[in-house]
N, C-alpha and C. Protein backbone atom coordinates (compact mmCIF):
# COMPACT_ATOMS: atom_id res chain seq x y z
N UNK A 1 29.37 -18.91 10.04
CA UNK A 1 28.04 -18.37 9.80
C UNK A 1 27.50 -17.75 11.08
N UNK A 2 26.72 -16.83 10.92
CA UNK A 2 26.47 -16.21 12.06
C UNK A 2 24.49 -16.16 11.72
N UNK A 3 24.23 -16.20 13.10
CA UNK A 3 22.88 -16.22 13.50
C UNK A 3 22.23 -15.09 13.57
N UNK A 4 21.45 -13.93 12.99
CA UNK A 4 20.67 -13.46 12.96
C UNK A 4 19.68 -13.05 14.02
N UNK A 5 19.97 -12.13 14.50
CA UNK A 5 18.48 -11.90 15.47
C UNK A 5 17.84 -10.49 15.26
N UNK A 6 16.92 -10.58 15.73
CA UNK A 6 15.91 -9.18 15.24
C UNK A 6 15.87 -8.14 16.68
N UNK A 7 17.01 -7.23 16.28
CA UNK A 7 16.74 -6.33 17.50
C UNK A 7 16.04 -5.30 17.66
N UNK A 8 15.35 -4.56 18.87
CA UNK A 8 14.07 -3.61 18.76
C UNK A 8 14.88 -2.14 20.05
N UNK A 9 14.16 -1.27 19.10
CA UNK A 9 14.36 0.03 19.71
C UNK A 9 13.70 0.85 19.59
N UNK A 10 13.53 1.81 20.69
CA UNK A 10 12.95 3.34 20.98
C UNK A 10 13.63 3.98 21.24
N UNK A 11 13.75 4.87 20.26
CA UNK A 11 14.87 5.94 19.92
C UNK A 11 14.14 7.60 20.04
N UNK A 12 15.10 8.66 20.25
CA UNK A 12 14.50 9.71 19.61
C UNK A 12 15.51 10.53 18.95
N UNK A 13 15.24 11.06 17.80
CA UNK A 13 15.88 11.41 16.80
C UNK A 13 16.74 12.90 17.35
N UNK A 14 17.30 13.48 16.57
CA UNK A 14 17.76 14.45 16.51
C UNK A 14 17.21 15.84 16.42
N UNK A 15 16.09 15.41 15.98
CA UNK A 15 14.75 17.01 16.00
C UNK A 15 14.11 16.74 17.02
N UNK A 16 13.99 15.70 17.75
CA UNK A 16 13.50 15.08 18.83
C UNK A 16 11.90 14.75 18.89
N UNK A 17 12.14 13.94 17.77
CA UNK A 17 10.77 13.14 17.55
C UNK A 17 10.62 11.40 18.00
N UNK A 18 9.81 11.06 18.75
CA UNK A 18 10.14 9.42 19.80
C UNK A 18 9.58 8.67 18.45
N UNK A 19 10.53 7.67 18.24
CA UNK A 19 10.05 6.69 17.02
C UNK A 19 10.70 5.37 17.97
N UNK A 20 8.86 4.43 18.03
CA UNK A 20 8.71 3.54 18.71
C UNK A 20 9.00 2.14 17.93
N UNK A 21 8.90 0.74 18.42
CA UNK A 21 8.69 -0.31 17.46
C UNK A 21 9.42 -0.04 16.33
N UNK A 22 10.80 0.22 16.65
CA UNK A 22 12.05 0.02 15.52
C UNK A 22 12.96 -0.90 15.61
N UNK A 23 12.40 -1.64 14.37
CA UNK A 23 13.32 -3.69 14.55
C UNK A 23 14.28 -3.48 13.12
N UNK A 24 14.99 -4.40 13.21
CA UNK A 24 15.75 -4.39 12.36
C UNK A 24 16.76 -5.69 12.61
N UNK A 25 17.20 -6.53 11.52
CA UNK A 25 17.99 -7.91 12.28
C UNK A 25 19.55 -7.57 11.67
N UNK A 26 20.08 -8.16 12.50
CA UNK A 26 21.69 -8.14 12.77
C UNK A 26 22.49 -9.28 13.55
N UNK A 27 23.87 -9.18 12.96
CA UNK A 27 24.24 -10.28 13.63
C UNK A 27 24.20 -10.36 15.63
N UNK A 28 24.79 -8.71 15.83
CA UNK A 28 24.65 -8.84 17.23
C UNK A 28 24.40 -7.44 17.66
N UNK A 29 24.25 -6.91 18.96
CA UNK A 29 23.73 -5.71 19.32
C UNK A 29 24.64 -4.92 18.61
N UNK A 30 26.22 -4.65 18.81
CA UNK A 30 26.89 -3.86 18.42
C UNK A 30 26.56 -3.25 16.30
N UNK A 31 26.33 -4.79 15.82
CA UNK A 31 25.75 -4.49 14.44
C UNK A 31 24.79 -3.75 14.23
N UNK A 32 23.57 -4.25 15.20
CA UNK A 32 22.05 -3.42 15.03
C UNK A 32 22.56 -1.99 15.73
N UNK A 33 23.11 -2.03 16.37
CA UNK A 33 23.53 -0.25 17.28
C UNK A 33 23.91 0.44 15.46
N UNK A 34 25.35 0.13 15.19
CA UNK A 34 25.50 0.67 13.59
C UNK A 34 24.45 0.44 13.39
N UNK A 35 23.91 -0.28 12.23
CA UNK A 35 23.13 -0.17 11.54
C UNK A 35 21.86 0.90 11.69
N UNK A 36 21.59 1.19 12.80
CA UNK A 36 20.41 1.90 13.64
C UNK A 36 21.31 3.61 13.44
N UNK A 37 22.45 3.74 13.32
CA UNK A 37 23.20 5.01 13.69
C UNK A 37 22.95 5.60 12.23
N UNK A 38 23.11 4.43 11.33
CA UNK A 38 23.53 4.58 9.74
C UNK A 38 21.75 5.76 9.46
N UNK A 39 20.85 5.02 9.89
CA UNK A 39 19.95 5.40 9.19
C UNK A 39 19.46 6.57 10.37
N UNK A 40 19.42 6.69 11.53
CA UNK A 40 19.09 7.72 12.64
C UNK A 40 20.41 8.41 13.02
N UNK A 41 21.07 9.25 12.41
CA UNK A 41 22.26 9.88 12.59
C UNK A 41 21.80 10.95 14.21
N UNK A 42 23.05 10.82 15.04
CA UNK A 42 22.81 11.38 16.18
C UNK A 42 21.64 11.22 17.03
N UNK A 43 21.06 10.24 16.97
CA UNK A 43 19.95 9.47 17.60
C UNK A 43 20.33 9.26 19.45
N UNK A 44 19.17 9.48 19.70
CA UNK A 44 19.38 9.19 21.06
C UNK A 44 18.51 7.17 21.45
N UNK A 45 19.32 6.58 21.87
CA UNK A 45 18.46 5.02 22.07
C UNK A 45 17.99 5.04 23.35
N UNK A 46 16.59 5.13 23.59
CA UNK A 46 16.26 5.38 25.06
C UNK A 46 15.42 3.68 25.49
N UNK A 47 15.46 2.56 24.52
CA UNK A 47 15.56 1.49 24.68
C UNK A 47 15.89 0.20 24.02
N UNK A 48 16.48 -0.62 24.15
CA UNK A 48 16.81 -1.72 23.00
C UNK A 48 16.64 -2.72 23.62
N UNK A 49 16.25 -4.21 22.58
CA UNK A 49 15.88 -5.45 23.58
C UNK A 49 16.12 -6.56 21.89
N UNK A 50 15.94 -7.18 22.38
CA UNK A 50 16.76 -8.59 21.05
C UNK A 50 14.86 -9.22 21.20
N UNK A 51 14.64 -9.22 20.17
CA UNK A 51 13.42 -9.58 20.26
C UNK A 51 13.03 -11.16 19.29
N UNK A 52 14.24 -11.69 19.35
CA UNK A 52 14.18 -13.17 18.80
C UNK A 52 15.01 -13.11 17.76
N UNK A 53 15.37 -14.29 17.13
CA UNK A 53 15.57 -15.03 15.85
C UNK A 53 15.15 -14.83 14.47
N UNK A 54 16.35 -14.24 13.43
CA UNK A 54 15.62 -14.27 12.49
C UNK A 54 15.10 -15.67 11.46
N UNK A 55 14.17 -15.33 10.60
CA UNK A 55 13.45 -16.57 10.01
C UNK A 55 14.49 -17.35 9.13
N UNK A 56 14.45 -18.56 9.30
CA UNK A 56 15.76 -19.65 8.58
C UNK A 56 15.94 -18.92 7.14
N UNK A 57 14.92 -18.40 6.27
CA UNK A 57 15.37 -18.11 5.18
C UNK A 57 16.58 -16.72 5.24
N UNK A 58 15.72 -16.38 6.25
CA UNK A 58 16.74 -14.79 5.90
C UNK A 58 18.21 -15.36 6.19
N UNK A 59 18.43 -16.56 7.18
CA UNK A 59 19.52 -17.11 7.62
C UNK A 59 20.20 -17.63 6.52
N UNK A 60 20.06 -18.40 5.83
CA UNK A 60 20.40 -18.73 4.55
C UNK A 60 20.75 -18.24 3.74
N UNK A 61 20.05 -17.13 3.36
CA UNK A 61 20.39 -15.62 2.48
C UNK A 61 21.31 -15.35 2.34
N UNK A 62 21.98 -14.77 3.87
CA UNK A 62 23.33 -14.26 4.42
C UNK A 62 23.91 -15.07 4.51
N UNK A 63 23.83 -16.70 3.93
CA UNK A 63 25.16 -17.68 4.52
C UNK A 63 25.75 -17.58 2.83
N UNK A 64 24.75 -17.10 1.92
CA UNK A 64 25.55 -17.40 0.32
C UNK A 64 26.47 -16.30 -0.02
């Protein structure tokens, strides 16, 4: 089982618009990096930081 954490980024897109306060949880940076690529194709990440733990339920969720 893997632990959940909620990682945060400031990115700027590809038309080059800065989109701030972008979280999203994953098992580890390399997951949230995909996951972040999936939905911001050719994105530039001009910051990322692990901004805690996700909540036991969501943990649970992903263990069934």
């Amino acid at each position: 089982m893997y632990a959940h954490k909620k990682y945060g980024f400031r990115i700027r897109t590809r038309q080059g618009l800065l989109v701030d306060h972008l979280s999203l949880y994953a098992r580890d940076e390399v997951d949230a990096e995909n996951k972040l690529r999936q939905m911001y194709r050719q994105c530039e990440i001009l910051d990322r930081r692990v901004l805690g733990r996700a909540p036991i339920s969501l943990q649970l969720a992903s263990k069934g």
